[in-house]
C-alpha atoms as a PDB file:
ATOM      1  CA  UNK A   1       6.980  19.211  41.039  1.00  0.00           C
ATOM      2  CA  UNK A   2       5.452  16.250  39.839  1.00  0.00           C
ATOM      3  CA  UNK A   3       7.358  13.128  39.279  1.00  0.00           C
ATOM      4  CA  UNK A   4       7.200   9.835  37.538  1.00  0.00           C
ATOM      5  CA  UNK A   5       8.327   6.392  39.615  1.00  0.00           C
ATOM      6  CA  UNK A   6       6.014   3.994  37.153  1.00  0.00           C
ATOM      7  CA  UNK A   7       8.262   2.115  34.322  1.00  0.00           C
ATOM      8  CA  UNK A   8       5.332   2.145  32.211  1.00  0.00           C
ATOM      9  CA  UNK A   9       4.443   6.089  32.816  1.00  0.00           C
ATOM     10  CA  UNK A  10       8.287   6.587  32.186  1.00  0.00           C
ATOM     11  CA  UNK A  11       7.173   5.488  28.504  1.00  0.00           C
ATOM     12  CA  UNK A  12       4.266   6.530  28.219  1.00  0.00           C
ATOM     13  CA  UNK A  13       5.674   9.722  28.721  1.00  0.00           C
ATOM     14  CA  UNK A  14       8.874   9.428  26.423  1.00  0.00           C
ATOM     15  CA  UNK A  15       6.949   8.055  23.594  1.00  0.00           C
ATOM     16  CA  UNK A  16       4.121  10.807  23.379  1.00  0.00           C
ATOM     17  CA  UNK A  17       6.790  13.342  23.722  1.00  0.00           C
ATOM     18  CA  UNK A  18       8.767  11.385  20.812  1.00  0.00           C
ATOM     19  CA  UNK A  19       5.585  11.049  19.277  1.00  0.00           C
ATOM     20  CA  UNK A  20       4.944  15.057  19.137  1.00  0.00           C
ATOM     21  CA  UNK A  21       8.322  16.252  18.081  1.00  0.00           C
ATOM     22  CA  UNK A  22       9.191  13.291  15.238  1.00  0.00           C
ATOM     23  CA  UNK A  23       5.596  14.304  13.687  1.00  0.00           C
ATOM     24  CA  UNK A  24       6.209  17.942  13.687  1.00  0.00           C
ATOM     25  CA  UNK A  25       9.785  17.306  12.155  1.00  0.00           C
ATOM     26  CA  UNK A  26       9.028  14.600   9.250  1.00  0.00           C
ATOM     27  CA  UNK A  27       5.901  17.077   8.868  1.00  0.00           C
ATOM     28  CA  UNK A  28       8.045  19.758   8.099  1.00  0.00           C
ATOM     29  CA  UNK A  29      10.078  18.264   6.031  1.00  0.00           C
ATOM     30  CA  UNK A  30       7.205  16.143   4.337  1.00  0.00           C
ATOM     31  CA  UNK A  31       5.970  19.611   3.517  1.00  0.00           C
ATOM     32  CA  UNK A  32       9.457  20.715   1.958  1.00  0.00           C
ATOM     33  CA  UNK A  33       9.495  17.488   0.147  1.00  0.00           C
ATOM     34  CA  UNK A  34       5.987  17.786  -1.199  1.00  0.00           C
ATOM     35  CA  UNK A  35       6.552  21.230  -2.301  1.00  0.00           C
ATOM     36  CA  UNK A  36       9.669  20.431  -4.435  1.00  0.00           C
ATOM     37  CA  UNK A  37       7.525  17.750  -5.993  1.00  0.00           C
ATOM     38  CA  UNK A  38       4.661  19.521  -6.582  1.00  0.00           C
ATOM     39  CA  UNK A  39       4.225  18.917 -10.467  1.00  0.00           C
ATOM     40  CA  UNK A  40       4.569  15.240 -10.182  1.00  0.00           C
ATOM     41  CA  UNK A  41       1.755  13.308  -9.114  1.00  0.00           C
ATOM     42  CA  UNK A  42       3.427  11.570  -6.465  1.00  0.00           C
ATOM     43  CA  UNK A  43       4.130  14.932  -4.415  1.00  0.00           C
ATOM     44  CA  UNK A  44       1.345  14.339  -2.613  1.00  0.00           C
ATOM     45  CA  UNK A  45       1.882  11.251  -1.297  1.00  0.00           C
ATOM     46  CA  UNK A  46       5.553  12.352  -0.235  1.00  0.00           C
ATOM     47  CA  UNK A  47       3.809  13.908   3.100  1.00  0.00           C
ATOM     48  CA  UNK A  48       2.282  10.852   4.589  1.00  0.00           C
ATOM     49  CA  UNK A  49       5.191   8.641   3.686  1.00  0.00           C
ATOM     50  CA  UNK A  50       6.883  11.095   5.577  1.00  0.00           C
ATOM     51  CA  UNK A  51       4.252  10.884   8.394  1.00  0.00           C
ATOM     52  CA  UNK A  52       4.363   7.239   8.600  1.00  0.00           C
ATOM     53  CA  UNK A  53       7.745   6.930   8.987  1.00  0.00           C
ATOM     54  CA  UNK A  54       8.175   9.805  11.746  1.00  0.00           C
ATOM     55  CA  UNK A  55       5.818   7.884  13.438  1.00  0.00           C
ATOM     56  CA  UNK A  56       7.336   4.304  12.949  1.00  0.00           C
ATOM     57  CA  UNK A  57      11.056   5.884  14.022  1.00  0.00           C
ATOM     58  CA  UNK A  58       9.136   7.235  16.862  1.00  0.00           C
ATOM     59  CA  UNK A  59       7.180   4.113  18.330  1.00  0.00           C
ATOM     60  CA  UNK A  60      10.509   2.318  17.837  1.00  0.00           C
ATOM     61  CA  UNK A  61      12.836   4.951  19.814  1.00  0.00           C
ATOM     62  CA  UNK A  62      10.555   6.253  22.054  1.00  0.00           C
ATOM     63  CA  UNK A  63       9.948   2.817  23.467  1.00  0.00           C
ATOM     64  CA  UNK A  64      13.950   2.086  23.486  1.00  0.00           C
ATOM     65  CA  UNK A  65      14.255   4.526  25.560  1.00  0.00           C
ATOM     66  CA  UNK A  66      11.550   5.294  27.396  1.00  0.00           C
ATOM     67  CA  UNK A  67      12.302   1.700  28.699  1.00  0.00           C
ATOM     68  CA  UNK A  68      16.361   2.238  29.093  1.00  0.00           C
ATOM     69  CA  UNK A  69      15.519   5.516  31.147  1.00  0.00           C
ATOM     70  CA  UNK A  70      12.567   3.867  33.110  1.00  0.00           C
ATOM     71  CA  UNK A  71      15.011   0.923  34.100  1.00  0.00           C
ATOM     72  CA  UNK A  72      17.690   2.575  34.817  1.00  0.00           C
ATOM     73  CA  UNK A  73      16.022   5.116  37.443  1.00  0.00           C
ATOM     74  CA  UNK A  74      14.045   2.030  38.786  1.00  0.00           C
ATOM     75  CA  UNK A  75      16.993   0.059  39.137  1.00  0.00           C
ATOM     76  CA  UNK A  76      18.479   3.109  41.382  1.00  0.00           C
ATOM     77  CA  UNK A  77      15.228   3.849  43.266  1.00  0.00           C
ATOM     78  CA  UNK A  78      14.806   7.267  41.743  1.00  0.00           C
ATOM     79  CA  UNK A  79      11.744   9.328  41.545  1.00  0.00           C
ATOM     80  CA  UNK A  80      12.232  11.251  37.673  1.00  0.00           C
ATOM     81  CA  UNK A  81      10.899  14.502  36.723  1.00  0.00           C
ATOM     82  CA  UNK A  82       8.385  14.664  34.036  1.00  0.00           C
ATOM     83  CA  UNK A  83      11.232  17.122  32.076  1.00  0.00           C
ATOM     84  CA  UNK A  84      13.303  13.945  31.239  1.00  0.00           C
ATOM     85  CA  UNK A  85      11.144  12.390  28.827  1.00  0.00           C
ATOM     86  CA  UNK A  86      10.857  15.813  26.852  1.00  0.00           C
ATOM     87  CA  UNK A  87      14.557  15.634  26.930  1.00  0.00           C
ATOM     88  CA  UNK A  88      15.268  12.880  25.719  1.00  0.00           C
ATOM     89  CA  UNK A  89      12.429  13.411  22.916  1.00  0.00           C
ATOM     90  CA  UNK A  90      14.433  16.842  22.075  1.00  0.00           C
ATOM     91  CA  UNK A  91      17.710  15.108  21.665  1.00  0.00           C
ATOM     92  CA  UNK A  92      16.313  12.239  19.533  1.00  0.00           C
ATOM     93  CA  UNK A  93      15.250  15.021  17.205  1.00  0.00           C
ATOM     94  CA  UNK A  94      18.530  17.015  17.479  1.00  0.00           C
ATOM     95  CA  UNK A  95      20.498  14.028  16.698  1.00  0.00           C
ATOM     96  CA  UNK A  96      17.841  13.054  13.622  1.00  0.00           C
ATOM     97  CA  UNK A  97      18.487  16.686  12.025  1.00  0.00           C
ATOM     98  CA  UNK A  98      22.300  16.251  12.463  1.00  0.00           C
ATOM     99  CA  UNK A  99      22.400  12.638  10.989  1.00  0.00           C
ATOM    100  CA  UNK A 100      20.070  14.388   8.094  1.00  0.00           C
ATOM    101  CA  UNK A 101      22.306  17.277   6.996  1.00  0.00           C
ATOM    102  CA  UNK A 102      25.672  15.296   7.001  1.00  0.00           C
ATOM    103  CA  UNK A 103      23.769  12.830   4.881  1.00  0.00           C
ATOM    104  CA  UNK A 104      22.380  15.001   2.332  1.00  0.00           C
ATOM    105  CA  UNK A 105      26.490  16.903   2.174  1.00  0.00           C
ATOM    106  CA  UNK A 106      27.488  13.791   1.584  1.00  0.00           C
ATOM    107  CA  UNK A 107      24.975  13.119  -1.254  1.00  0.00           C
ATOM    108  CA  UNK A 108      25.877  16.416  -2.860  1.00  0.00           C
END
């Protein structure tokens, strides 16, 4: 089982994983978004607005935590599995599609 004791590997790991799943996300719904604007001329550029922020939100969080979770298991002496960071990458996303449908019910 291979393990991570490094701070900086601990984010290094949690921000590519962030990294992967906010750009598959805002890509998917950059494509959604493009495809309802499709007629205007603008549609296009819908997608890597999209993109940039994805990756913005994920530089920003991924960092955040990678360095809260890399502290924290330093500060206790604690080896961490390489699983964490995919975790935590998994619930950033999870909590980014929640915080997206209960904004667009309350829009409607």
């Amino acid at each position: 089982m291979a393990v991570l004791y490094n701070v900086v590997d601990i984010w290094k790991f949690t921000l590519y994983w962030t990294l992967i799943f906010n750009e598959a996300f805002y890509g998917i719904a950059g494509l959604c978004a493009s495809y309802t604007h499709r007629r205007n001329a603008c549609g296009l550029w819908l997608m890597a607005i999209y993109l940039f922020y994805g990756g913005l939100q994920a530089v920003a969080a991924g960092t955040v935590i990678g360095f809260l979770i890399g502290s924290i298991y330093s500060a206790g002496l604690f080896a961490m599995s390489t699983w964490i960071p995919l975790f935590c990458a998994i619930v950033q996303i999870m909590y980014d599609f929640c915080a997206s449908c209960f904004g667009s019910g309350t829009v409607m």
